[in-house]
C-alpha atoms as a PDB file:
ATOM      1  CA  UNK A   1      -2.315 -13.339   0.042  1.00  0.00           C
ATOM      2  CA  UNK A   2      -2.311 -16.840  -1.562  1.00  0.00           C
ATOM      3  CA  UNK A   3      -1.019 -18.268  -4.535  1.00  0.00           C
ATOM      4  CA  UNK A   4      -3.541 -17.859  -7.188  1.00  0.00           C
ATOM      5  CA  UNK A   5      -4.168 -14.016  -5.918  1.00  0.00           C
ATOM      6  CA  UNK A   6      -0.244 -13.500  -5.940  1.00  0.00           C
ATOM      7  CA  UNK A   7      -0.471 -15.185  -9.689  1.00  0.00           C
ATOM      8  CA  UNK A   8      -3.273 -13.207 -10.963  1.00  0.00           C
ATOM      9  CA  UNK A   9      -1.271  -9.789  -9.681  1.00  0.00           C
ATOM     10  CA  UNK A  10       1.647 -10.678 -11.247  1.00  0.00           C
ATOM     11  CA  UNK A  11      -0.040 -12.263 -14.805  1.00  0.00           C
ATOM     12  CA  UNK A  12      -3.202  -9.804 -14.780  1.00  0.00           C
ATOM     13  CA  UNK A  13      -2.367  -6.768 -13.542  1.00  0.00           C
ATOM     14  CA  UNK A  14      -5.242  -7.087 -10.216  1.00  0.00           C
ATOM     15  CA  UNK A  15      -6.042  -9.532  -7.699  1.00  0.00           C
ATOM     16  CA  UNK A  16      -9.532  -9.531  -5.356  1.00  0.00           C
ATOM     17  CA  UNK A  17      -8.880 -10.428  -1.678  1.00  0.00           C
ATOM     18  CA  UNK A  18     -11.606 -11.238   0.553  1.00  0.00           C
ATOM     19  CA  UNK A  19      -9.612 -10.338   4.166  1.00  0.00           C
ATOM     20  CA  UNK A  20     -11.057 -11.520   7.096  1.00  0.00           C
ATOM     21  CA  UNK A  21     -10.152 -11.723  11.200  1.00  0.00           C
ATOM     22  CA  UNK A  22      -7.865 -13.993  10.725  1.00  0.00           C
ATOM     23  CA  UNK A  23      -5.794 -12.573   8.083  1.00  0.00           C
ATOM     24  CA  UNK A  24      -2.434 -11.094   8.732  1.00  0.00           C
ATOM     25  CA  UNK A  25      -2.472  -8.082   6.780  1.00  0.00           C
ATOM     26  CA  UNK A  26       1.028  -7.340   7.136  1.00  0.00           C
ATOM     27  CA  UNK A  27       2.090 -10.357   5.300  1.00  0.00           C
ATOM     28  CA  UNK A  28       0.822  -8.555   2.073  1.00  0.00           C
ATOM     29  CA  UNK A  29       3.168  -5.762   1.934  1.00  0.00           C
ATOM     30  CA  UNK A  30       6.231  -7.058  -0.106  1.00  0.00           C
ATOM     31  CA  UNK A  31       3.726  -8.193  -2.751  1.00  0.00           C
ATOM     32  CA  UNK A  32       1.731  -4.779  -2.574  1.00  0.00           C
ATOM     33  CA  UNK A  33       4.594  -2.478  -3.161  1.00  0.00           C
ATOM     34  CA  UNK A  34       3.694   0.380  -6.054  1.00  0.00           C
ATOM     35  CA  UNK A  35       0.000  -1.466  -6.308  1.00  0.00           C
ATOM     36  CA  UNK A  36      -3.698   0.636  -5.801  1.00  0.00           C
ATOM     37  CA  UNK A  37      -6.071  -0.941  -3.408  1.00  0.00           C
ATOM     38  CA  UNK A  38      -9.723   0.166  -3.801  1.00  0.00           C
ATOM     39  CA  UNK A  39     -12.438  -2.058  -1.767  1.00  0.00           C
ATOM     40  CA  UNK A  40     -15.188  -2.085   0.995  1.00  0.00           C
ATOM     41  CA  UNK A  41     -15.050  -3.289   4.596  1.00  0.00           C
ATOM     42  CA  UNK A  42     -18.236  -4.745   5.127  1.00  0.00           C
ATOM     43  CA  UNK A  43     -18.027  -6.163   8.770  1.00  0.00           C
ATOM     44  CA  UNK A  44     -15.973  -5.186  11.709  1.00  0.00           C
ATOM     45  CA  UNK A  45     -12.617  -2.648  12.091  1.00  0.00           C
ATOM     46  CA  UNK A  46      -9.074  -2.617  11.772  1.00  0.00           C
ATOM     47  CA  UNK A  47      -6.681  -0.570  13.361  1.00  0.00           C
ATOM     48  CA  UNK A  48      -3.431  -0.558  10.754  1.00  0.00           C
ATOM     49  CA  UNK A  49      -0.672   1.840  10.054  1.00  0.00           C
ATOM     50  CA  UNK A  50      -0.244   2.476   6.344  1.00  0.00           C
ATOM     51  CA  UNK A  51       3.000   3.808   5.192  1.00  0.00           C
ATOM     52  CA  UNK A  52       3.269   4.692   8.728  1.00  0.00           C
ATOM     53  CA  UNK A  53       0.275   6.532   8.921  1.00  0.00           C
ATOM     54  CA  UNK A  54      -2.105   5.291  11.670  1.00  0.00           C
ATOM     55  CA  UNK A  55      -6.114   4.609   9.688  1.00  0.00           C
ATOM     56  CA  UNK A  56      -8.822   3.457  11.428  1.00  0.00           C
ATOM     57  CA  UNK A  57     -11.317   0.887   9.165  1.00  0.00           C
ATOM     58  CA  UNK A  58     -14.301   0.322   9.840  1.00  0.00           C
ATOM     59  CA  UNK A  59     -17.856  -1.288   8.402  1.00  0.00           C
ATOM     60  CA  UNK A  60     -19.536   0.596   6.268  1.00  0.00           C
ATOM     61  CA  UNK A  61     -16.151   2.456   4.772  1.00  0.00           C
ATOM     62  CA  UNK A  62     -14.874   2.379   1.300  1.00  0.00           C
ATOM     63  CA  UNK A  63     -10.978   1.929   1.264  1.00  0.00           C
ATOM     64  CA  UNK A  64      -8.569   3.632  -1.353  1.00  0.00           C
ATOM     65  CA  UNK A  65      -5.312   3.089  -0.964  1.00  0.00           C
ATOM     66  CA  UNK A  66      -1.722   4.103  -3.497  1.00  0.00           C
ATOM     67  CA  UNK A  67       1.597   3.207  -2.916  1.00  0.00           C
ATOM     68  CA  UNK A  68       0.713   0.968  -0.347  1.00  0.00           C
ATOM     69  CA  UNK A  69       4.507   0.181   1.194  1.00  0.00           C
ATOM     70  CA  UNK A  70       4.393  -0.825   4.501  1.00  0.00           C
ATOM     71  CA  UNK A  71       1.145  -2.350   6.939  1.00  0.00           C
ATOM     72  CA  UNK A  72       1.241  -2.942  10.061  1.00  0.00           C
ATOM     73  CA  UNK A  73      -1.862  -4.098  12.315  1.00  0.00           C
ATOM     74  CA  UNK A  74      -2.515  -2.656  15.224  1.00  0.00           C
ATOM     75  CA  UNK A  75      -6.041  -3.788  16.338  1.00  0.00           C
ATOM     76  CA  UNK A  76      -8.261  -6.171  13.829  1.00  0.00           C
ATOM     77  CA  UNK A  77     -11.659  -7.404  15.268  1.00  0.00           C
ATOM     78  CA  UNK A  78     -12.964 -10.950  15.026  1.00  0.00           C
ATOM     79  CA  UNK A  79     -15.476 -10.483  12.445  1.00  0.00           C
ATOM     80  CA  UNK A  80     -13.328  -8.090  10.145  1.00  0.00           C
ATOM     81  CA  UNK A  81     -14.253  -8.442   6.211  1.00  0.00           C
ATOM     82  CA  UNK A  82     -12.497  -6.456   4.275  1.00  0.00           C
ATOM     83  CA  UNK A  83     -13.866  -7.302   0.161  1.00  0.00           C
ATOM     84  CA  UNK A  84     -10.570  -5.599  -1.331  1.00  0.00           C
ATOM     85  CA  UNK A  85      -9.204  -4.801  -5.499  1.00  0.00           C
ATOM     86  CA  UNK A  86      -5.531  -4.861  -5.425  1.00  0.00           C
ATOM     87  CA  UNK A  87      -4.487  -3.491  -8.858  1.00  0.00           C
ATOM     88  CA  UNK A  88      -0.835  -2.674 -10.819  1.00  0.00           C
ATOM     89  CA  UNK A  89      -0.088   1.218 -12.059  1.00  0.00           C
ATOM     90  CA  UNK A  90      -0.642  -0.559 -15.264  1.00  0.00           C
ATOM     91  CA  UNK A  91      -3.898  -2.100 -14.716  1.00  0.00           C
ATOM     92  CA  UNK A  92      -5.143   1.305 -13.047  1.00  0.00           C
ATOM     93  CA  UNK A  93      -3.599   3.367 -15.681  1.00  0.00           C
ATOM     94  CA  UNK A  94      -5.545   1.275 -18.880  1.00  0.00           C
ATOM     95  CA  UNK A  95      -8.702   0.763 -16.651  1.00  0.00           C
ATOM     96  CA  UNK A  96      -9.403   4.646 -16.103  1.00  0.00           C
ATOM     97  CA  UNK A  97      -8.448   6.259 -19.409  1.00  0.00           C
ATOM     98  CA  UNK A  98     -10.956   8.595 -20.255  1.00  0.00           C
ATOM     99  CA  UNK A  99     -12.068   9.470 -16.326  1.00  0.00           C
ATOM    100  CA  UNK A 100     -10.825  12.648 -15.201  1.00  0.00           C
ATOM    101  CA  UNK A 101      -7.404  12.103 -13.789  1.00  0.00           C
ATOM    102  CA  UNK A 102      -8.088  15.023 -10.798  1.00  0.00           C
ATOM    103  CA  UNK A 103     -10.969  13.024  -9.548  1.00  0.00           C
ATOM    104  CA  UNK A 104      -8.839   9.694  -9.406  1.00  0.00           C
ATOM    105  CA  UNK A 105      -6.271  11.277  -7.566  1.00  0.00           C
ATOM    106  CA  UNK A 106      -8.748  12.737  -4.862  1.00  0.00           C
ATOM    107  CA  UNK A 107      -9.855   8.715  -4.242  1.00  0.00           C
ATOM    108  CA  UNK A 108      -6.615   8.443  -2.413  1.00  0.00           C
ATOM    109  CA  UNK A 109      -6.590  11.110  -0.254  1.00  0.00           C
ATOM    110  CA  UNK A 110      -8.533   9.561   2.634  1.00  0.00           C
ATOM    111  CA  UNK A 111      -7.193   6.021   2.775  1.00  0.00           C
ATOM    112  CA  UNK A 112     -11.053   5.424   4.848  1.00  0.00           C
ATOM    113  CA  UNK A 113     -14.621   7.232   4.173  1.00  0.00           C
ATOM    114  CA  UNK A 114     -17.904   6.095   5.285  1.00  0.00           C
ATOM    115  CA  UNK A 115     -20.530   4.957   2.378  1.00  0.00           C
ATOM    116  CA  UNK A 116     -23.657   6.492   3.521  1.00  0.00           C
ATOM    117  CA  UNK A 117     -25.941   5.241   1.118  1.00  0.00           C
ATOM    118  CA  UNK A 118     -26.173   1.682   1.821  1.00  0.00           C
ATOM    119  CA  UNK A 119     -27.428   1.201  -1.771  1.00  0.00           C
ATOM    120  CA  UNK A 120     -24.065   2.441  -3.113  1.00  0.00           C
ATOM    121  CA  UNK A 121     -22.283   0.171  -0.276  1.00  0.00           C
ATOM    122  CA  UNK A 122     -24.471  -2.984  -2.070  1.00  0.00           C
ATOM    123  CA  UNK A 123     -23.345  -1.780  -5.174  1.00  0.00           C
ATOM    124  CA  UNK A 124     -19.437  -1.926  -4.516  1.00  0.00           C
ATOM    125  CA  UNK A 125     -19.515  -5.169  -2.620  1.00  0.00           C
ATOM    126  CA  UNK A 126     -21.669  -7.061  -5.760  1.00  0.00           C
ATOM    127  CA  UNK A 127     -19.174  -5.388  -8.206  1.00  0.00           C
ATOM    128  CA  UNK A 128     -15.840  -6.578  -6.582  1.00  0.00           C
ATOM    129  CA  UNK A 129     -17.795 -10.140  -6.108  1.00  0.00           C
ATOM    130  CA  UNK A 130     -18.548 -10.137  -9.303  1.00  0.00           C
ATOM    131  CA  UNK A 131     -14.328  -9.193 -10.125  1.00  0.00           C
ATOM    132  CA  UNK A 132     -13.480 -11.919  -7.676  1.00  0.00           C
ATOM    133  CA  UNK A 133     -15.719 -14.584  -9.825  1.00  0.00           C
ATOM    134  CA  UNK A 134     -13.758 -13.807 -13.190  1.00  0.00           C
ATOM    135  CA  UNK A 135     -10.476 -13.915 -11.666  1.00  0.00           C
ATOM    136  CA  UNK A 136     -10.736 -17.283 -10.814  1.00  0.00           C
ATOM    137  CA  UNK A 137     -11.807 -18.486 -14.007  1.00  0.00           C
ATOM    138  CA  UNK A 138      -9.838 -20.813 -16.087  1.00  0.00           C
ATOM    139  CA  UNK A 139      -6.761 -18.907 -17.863  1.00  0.00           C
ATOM    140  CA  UNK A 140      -8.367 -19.866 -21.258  1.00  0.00           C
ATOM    141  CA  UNK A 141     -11.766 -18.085 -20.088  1.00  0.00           C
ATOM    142  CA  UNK A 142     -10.608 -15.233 -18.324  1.00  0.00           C
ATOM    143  CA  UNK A 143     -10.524 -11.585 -20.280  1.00  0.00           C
ATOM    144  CA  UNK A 144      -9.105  -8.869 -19.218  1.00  0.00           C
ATOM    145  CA  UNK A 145     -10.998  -6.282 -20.941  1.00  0.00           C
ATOM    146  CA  UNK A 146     -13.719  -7.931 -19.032  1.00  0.00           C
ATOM    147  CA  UNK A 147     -11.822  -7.585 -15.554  1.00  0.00           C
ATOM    148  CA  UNK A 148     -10.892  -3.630 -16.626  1.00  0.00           C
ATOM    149  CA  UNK A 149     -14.746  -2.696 -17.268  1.00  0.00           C
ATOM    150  CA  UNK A 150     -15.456  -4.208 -13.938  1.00  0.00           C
ATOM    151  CA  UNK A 151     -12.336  -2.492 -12.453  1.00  0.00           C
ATOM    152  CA  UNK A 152     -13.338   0.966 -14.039  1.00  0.00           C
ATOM    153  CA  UNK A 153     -17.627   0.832 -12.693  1.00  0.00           C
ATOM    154  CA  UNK A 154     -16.016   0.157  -9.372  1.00  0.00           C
ATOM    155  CA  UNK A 155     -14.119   3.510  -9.526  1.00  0.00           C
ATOM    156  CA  UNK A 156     -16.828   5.197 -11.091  1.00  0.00           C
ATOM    157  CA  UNK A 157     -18.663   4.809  -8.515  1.00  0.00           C
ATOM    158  CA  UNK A 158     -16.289   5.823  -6.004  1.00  0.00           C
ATOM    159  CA  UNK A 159     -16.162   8.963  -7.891  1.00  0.00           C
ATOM    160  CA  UNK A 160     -19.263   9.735  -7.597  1.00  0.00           C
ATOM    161  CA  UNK A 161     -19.742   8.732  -3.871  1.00  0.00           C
ATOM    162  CA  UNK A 162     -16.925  11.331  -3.704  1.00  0.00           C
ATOM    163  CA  UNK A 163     -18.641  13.842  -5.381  1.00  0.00           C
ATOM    164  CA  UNK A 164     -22.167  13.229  -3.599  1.00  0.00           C
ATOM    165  CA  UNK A 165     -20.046  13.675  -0.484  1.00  0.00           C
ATOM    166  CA  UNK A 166     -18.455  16.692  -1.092  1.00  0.00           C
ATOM    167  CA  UNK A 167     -22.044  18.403  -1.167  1.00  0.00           C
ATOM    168  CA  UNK A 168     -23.352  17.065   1.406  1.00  0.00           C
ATOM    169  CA  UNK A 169     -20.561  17.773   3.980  1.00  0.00           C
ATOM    170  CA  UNK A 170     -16.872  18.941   2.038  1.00  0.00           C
ATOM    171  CA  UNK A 171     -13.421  17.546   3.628  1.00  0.00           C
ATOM    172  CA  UNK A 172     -11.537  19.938   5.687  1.00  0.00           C
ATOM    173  CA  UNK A 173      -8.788  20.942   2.898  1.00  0.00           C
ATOM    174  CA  UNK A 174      -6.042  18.733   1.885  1.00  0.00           C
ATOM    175  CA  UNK A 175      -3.145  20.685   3.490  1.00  0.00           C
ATOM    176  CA  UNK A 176       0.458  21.153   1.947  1.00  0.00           C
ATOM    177  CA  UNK A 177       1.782  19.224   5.122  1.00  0.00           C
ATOM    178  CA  UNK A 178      -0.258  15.975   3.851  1.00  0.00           C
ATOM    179  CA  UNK A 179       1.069  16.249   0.304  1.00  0.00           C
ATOM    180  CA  UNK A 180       4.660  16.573   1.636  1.00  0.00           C
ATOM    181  CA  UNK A 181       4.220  13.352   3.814  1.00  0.00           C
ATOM    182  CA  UNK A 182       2.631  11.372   0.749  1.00  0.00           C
ATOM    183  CA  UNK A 183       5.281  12.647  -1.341  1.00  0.00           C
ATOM    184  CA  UNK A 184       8.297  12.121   0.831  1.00  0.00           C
ATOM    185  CA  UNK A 185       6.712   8.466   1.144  1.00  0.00           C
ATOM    186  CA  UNK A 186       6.277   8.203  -2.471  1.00  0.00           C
ATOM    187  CA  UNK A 187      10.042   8.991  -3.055  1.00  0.00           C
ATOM    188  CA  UNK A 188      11.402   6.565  -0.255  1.00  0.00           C
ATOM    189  CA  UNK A 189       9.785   4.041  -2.228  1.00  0.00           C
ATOM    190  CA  UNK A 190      11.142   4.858  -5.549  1.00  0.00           C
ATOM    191  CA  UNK A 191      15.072   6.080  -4.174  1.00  0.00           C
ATOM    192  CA  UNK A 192      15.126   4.056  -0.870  1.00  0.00           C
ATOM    193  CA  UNK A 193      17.760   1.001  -1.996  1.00  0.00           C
ATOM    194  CA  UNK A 194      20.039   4.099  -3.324  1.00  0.00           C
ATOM    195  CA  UNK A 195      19.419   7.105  -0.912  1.00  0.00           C
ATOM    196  CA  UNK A 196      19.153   6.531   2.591  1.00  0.00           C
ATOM    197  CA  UNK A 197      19.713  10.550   4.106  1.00  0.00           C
ATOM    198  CA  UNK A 198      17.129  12.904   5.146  1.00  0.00           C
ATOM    199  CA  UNK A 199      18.793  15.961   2.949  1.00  0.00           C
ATOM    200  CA  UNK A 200      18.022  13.852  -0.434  1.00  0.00           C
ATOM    201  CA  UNK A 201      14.156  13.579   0.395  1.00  0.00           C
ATOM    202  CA  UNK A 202      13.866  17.241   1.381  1.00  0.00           C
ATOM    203  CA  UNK A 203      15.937  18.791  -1.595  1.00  0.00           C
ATOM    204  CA  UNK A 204      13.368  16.676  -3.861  1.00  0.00           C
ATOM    205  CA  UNK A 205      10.440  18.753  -1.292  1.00  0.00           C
ATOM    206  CA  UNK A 206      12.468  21.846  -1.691  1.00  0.00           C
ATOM    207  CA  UNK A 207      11.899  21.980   1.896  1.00  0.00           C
ATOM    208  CA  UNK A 208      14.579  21.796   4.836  1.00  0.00           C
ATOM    209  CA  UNK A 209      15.110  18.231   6.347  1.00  0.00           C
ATOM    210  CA  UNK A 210      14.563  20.209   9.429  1.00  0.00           C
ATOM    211  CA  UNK A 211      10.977  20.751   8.571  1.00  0.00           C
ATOM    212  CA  UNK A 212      10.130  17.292   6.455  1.00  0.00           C
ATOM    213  CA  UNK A 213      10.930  15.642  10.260  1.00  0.00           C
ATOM    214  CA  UNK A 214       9.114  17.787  11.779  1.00  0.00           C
ATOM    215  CA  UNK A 215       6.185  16.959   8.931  1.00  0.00           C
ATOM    216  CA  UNK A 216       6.867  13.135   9.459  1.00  0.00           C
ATOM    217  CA  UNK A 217       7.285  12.786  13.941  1.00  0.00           C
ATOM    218  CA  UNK A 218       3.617  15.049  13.388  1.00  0.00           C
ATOM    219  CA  UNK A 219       1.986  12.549  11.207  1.00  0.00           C
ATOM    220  CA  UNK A 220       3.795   9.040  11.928  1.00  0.00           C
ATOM    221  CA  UNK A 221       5.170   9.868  15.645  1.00  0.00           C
ATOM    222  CA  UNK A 222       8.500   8.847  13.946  1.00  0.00           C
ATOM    223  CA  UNK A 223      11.539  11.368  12.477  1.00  0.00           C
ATOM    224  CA  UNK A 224      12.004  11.348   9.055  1.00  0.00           C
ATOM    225  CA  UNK A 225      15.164   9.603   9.024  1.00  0.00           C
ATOM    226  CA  UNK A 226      13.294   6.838  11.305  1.00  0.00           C
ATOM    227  CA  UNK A 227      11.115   6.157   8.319  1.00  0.00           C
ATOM    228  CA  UNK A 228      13.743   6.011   5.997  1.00  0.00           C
ATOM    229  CA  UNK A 229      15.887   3.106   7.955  1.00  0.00           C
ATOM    230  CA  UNK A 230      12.072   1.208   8.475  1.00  0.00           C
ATOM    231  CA  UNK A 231      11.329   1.141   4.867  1.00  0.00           C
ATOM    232  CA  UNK A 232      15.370   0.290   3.744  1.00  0.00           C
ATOM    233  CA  UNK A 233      14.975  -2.455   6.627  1.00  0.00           C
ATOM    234  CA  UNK A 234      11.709  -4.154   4.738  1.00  0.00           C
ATOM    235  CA  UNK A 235      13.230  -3.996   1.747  1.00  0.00           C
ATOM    236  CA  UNK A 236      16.718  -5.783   2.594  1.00  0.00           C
ATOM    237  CA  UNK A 237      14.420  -7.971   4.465  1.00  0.00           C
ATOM    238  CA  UNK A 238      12.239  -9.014   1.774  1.00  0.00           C
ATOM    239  CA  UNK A 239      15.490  -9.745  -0.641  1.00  0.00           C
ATOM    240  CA  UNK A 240      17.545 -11.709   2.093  1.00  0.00           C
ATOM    241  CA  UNK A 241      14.414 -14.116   2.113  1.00  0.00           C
ATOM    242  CA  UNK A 242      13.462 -14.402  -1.584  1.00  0.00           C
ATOM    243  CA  UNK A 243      16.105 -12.885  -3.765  1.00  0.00           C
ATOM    244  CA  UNK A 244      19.216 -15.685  -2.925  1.00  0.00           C
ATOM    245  CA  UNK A 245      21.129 -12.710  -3.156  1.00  0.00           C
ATOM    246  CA  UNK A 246      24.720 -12.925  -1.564  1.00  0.00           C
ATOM    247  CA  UNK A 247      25.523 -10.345   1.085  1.00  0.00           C
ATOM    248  CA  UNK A 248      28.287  -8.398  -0.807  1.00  0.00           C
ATOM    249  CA  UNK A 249      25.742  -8.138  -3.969  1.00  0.00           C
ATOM    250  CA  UNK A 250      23.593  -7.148  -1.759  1.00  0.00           C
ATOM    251  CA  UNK A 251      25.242  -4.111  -0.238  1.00  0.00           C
ATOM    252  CA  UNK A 252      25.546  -2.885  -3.750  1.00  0.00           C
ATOM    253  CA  UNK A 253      22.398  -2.826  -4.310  1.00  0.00           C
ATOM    254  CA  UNK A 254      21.010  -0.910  -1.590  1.00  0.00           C
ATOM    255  CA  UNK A 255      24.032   1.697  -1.938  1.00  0.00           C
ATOM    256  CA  UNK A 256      26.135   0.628   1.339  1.00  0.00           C
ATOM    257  CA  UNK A 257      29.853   0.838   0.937  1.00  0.00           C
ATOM    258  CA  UNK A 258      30.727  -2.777   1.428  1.00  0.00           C
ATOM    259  CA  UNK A 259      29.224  -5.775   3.505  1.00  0.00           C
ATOM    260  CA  UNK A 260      30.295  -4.490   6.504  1.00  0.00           C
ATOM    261  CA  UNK A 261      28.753  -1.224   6.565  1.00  0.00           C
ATOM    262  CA  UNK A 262      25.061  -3.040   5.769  1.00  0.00           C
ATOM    263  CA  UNK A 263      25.811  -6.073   8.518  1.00  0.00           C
ATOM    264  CA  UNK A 264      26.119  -2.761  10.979  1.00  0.00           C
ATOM    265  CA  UNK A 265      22.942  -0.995   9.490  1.00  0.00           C
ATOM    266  CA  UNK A 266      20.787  -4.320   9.875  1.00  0.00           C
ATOM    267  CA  UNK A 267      22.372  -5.518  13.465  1.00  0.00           C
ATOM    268  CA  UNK A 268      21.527  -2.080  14.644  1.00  0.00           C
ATOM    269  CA  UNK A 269      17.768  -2.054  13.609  1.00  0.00           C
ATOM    270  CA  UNK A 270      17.661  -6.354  14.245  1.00  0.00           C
ATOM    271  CA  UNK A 271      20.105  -7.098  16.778  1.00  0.00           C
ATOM    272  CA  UNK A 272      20.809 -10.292  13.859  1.00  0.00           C
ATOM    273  CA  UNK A 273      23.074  -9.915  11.420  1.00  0.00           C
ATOM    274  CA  UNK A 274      21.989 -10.182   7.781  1.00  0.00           C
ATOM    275  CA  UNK A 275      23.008 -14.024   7.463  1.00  0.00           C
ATOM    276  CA  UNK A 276      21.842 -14.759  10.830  1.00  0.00           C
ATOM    277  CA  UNK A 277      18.127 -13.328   9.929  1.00  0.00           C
ATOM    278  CA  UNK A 278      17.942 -15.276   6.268  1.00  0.00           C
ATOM    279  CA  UNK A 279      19.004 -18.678   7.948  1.00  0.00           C
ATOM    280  CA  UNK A 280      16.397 -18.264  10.852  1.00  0.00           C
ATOM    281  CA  UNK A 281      13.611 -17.399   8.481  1.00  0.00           C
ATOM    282  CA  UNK A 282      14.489 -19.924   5.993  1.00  0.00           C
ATOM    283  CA  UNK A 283      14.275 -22.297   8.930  1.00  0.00           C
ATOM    284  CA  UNK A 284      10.689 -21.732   9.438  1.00  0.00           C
END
């Protein structure tokens, strides 16, 4: 992600990224945190997990994406172009008032779908060029009732591929497994600097932490509490390189009981110690 897309996230609300072979997906995740990502792959495949879920991409998909916390690439081929809308709850919120809030929802349950009408696939790609084009105007041109229009055709028409899909050929059901795991990962995102055990996330379920890690090693490979310590790792990562934080402020604020008890936490997961890690990537 590069400056003027990080910019027009933060001062906009959206950004359009234009991801190809060479890009290195997983340096988009700190910026990406609590931001929707609709879009088309239009060449190639990726292999990726997102938010520890493993999602194949290929050409000819659409890609709908919430929440998206964590990426990590697994396989990316050479030609991979992935034409992507990366947009704030905000931004989403404003640009799809009026639109059926059940349908928006259902965009995100398969993160990857194939566009089978290559007219719709023509469609999507001209609409997010067309989004890329006004973001880059000059500040004093750009409108952002313009950019939500745009924004709110694109997921139109995802709708309604959605809907021409489901009678054609209907999704096996959503089960109540996949809405625990998208939940559970919803709240590590929201309580993770704060609440770091397994019996937090599953009295929120009203499940047994018992069965959420059973949900999570069936979906992700990993236990619950695995995913928990991953995601609590990024996020004391991120802040040791940006935030200039000190390490005792820091333990407060992701809920250890003093510096010593986060140095273990991170040397266990890093093998570095929390100082150690900020002065090696600051080095870089």
């Amino acid at each position: 992600m590069n400056d003027h897309s990080l910019e027009s996230l933060r001062q906009n609300g959206y950004c359009v990224l234009t991801l190809t072979g060479n890009a290195h997906l997983a340096s988009l995740s700190p910026e990406l945190t609590r931001c929707s990502i609709v879009g088309l792959c239009t060449a190639g495949g990726v292999s990726c997990e997102l938010n520890m879920e493993r999602v194949g991409i290929k050409a000819g998909e659409r890609i709908c994406i919430s929440h998206l916390l964590q990426v990590r690439v697994l396989e990316c081929s050479a030609d991979l172009c992935l034409h992507l809308l990366v947009m704030s709850h905000d931004f989403i919120f404003n640009c799809t008032q009026g639109i059926n809030a059940e349908a928006v929802q259902n965009l995100f349950i398969s993160p990857a779908t194939g566009v089978s009408d290559e007219r719709f696939a023509d469609m999507l790609k001209m609409m997010l060029d067309v989004m890329q084009t006004h973001s880059a105007v000059a500040p004093e041109l750009h409108n952002l009732q313009v950019s939500m229009a745009i924004a709110r055709s694109i997921i139109m028409v995802l709708i309604q591929l959605d809907e021409s899909r489901e009678t054609m050929a209907p999704l096996p059901p959503f089960s109540s497994t996949d809405r625990y795991f998208r939940r559970f990962m919803s709240l590590v995102s929201e309580n993770v600097r704060t609440e770091h055990e397994v019996t937090f996330y599953a009295t929120q379920l009203s499940i047994t932490p018992k069965y959420l890690s059973e949900i999570c090693k069936a979906k992700t490979g990993r236990k619950a509490k695995e995913i928990i310590s991953a995601l609590l790792l990024r996020a004391i990562k991120t802040d040791l390189i940006i935030s200039g934080m000190t390490m005792k402020e820091l333990a407060a604020r992701y809920g250890f009981a003093n510096q010593s008890s986060m140095g273990k936490f991170f040397r266990k997961m890093t093998g570095l110690s929390p100082l150690h890690f900020r002065q090696f990537e600051n080095s870089k």
